[in-house]
C-alpha atoms as a PDB file:
ATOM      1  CA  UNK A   1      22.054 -15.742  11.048  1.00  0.00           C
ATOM      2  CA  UNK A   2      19.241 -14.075  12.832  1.00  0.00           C
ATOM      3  CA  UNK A   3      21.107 -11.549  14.210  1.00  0.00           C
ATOM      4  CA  UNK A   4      22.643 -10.643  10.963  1.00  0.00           C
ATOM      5  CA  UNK A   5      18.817 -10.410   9.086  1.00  0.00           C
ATOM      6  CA  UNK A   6      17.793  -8.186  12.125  1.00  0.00           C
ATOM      7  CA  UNK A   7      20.830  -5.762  12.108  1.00  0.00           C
ATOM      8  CA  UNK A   8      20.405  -5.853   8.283  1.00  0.00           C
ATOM      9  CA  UNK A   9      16.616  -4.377   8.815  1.00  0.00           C
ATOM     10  CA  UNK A  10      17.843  -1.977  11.175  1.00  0.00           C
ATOM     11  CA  UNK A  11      20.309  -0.607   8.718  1.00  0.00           C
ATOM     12  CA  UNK A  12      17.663  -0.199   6.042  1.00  0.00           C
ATOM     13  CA  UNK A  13      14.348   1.263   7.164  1.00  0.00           C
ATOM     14  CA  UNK A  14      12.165   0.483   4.762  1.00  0.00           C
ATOM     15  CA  UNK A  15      11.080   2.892   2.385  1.00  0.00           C
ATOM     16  CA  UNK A  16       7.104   1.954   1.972  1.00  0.00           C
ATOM     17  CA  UNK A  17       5.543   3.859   3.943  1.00  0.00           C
ATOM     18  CA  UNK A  18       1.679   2.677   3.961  1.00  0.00           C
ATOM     19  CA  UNK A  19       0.788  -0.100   1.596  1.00  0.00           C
ATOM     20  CA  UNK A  20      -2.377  -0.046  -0.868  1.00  0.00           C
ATOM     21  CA  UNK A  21      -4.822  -3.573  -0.256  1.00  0.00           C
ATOM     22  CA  UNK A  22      -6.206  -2.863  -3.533  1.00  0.00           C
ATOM     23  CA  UNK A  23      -2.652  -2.300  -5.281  1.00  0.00           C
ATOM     24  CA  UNK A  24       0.168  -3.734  -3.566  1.00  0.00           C
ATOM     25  CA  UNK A  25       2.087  -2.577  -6.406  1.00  0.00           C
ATOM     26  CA  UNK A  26       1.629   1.232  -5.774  1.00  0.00           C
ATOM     27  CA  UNK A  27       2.378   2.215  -2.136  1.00  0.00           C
ATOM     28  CA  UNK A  28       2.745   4.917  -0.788  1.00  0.00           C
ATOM     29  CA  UNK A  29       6.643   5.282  -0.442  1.00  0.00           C
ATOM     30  CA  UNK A  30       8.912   7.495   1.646  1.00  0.00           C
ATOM     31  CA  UNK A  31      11.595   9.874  -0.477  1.00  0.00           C
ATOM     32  CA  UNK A  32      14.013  11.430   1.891  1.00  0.00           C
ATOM     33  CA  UNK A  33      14.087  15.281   1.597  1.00  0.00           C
ATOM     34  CA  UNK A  34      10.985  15.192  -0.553  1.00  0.00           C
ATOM     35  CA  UNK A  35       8.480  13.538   1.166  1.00  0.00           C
ATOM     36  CA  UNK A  36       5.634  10.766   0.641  1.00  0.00           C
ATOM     37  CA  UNK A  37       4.156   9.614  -2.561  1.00  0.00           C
ATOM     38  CA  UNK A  38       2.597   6.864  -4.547  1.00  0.00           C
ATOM     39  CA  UNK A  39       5.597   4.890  -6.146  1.00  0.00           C
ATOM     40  CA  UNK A  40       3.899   5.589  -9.668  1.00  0.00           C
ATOM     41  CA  UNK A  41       3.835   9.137  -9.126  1.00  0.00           C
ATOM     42  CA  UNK A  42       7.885   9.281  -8.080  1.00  0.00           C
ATOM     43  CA  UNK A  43       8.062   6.994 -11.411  1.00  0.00           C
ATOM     44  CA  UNK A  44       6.431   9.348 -13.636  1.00  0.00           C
ATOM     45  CA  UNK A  45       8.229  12.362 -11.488  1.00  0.00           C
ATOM     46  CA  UNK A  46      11.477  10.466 -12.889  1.00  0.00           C
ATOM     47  CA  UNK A  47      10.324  10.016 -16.283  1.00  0.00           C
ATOM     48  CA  UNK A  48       9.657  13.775 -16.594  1.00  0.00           C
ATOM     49  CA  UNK A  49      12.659  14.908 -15.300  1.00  0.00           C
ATOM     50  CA  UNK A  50      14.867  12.654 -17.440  1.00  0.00           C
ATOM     51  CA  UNK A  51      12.873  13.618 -20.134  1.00  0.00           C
ATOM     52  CA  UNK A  52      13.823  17.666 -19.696  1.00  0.00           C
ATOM     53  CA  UNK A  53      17.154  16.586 -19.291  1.00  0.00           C
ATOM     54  CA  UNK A  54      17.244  14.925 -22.683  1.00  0.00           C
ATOM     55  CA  UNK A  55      15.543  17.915 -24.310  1.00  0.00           C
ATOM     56  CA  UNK A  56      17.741  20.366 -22.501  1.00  0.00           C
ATOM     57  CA  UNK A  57      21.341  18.371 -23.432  1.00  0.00           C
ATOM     58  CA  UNK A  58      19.753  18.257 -27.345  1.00  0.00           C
ATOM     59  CA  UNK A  59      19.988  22.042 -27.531  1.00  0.00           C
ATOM     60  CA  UNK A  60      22.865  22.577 -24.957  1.00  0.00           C
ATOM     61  CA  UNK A  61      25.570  24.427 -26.651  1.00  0.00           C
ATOM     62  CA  UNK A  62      27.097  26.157 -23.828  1.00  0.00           C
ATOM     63  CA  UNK A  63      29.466  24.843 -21.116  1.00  0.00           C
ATOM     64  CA  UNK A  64      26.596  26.514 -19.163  1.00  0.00           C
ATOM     65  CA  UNK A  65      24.377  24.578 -20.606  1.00  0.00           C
ATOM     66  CA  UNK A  66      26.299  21.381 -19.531  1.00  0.00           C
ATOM     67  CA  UNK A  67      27.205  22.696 -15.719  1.00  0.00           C
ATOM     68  CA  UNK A  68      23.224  23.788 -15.444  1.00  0.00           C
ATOM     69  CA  UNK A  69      22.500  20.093 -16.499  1.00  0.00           C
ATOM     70  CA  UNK A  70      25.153  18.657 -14.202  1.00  0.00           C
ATOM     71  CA  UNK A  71      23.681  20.627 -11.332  1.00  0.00           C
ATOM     72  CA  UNK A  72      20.560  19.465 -12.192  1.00  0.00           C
ATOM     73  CA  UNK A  73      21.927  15.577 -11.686  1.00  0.00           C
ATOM     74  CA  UNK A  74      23.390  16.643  -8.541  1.00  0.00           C
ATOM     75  CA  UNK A  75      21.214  18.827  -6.745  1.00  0.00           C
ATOM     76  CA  UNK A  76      17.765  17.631  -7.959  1.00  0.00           C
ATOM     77  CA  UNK A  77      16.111  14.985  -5.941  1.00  0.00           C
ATOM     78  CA  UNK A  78      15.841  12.321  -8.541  1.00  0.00           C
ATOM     79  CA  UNK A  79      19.059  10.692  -7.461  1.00  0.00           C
ATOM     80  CA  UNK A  80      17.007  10.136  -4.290  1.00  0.00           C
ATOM     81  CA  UNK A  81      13.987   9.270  -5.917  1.00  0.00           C
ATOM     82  CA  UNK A  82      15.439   6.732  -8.092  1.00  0.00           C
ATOM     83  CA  UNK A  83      16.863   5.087  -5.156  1.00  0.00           C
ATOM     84  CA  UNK A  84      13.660   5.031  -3.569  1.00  0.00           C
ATOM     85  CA  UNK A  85      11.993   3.204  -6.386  1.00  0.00           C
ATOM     86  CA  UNK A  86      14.525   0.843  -6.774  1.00  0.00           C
ATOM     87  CA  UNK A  87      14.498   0.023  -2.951  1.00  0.00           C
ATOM     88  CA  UNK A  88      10.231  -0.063  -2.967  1.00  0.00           C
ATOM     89  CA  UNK A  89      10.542  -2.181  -5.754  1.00  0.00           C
ATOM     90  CA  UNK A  90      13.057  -5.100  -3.897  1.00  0.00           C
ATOM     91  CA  UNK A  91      10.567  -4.528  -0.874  1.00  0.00           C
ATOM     92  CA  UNK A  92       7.353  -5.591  -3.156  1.00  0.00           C
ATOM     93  CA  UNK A  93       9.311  -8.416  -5.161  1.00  0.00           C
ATOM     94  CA  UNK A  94      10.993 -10.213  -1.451  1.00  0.00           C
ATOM     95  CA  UNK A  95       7.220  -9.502  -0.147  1.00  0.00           C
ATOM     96  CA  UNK A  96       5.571 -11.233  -3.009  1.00  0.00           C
ATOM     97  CA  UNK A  97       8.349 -13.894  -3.059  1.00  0.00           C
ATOM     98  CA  UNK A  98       8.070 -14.916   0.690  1.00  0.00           C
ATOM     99  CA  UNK A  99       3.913 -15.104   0.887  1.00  0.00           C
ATOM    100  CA  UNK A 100       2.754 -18.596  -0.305  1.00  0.00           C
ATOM    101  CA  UNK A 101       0.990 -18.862  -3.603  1.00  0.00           C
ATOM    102  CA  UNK A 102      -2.814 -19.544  -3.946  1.00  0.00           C
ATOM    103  CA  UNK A 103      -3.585 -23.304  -4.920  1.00  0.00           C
ATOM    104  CA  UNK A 104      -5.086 -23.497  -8.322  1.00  0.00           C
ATOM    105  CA  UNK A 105      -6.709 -26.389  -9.390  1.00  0.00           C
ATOM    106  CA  UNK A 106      -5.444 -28.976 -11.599  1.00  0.00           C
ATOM    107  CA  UNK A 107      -7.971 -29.963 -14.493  1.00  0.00           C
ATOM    108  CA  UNK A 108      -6.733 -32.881 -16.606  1.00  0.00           C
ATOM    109  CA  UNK A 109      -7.708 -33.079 -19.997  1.00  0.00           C
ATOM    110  CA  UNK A 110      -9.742 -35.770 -21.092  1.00  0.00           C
ATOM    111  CA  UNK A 111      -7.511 -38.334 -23.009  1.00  0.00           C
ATOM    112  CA  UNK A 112      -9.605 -37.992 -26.022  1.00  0.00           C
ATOM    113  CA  UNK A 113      -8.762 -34.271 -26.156  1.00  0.00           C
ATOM    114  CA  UNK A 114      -5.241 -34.274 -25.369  1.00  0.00           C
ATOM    115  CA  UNK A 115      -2.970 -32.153 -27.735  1.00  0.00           C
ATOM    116  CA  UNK A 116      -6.260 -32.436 -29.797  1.00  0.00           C
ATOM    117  CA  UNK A 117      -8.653 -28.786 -31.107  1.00  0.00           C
ATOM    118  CA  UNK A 118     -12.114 -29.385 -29.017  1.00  0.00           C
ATOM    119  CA  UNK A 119     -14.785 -29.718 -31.229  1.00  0.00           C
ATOM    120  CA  UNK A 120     -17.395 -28.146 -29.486  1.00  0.00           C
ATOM    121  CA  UNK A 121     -20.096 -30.645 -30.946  1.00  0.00           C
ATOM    122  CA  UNK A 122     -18.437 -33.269 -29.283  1.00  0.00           C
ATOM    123  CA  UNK A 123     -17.852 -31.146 -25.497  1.00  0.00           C
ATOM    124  CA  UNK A 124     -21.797 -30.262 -25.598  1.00  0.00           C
ATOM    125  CA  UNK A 125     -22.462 -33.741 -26.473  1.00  0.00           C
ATOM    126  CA  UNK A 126     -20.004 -36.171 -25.362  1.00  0.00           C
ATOM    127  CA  UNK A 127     -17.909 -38.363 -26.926  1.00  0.00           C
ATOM    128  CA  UNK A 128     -20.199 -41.308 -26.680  1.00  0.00           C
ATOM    129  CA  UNK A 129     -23.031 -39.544 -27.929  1.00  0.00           C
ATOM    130  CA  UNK A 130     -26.062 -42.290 -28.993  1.00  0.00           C
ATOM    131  CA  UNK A 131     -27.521 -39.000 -31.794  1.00  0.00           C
ATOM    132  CA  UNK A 132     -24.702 -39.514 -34.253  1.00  0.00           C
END
């Protein structure tokens, strides 16, 4: 089974190039035949582009129109770029998934407040409070 995870990692280089300490959820990625970038730029990069192309097939009238925005799915690098956010993003997610969670520390209510609005009279003063 080993074998089969290694050969599997060989396959697919990843596509994170250098991660971010202070954002693991931006690194810098690698997009074949375009080069490196954060992963939110090649997300907004995508954005824009499928954004002209929904502008440009509202006023295509033209079978011209159509093959320019056909070329435009083919040739442009978003096809790449998509793949390269969708890949980044399964790197982050098995990443996050495999590192152990920090403890956090169990505080019990007390029974008096269980399911129960604090008054905050009573949490300054305590229950048993001898001023009533």
């Amino acid at each position: 089974m080993k074998d089969y995870e290694l050969l599997k990692e060989l396959k697919e280089p990843s596509v994170i190039f250098k991660e971010d300490p202070e954002d693991p959820n931006n690194p810098e990625v690698l997009v074949k035949g375009v080069g490196r970038y954060r992963l939110r730029q090649v997300e907004r990069n995508v954005q824009e582009k499928l954004a002209d192309l929904n502008k440009r097939a509202a006023r295509a009238q033209s079978l011209d129109d159509w093959e320019q925005i056909t070329w435009m799915i083919d040739h442009a690098a978003m096809n790449e770029m998509i793949r390269t956010i969708v890949s980044a993003k399964k790197e982050i997610e098995e990443k996050n998934k495999s590192q152990p969670k920090p403890k956090q520390e169990f505080r019990r209510e007390p029974p008096m407040f269980q399911g129960k609005p604090r008054d905050p009279f009573l949490a300054r003063k305590g229950p048993h409070s001898s001023d009533r």
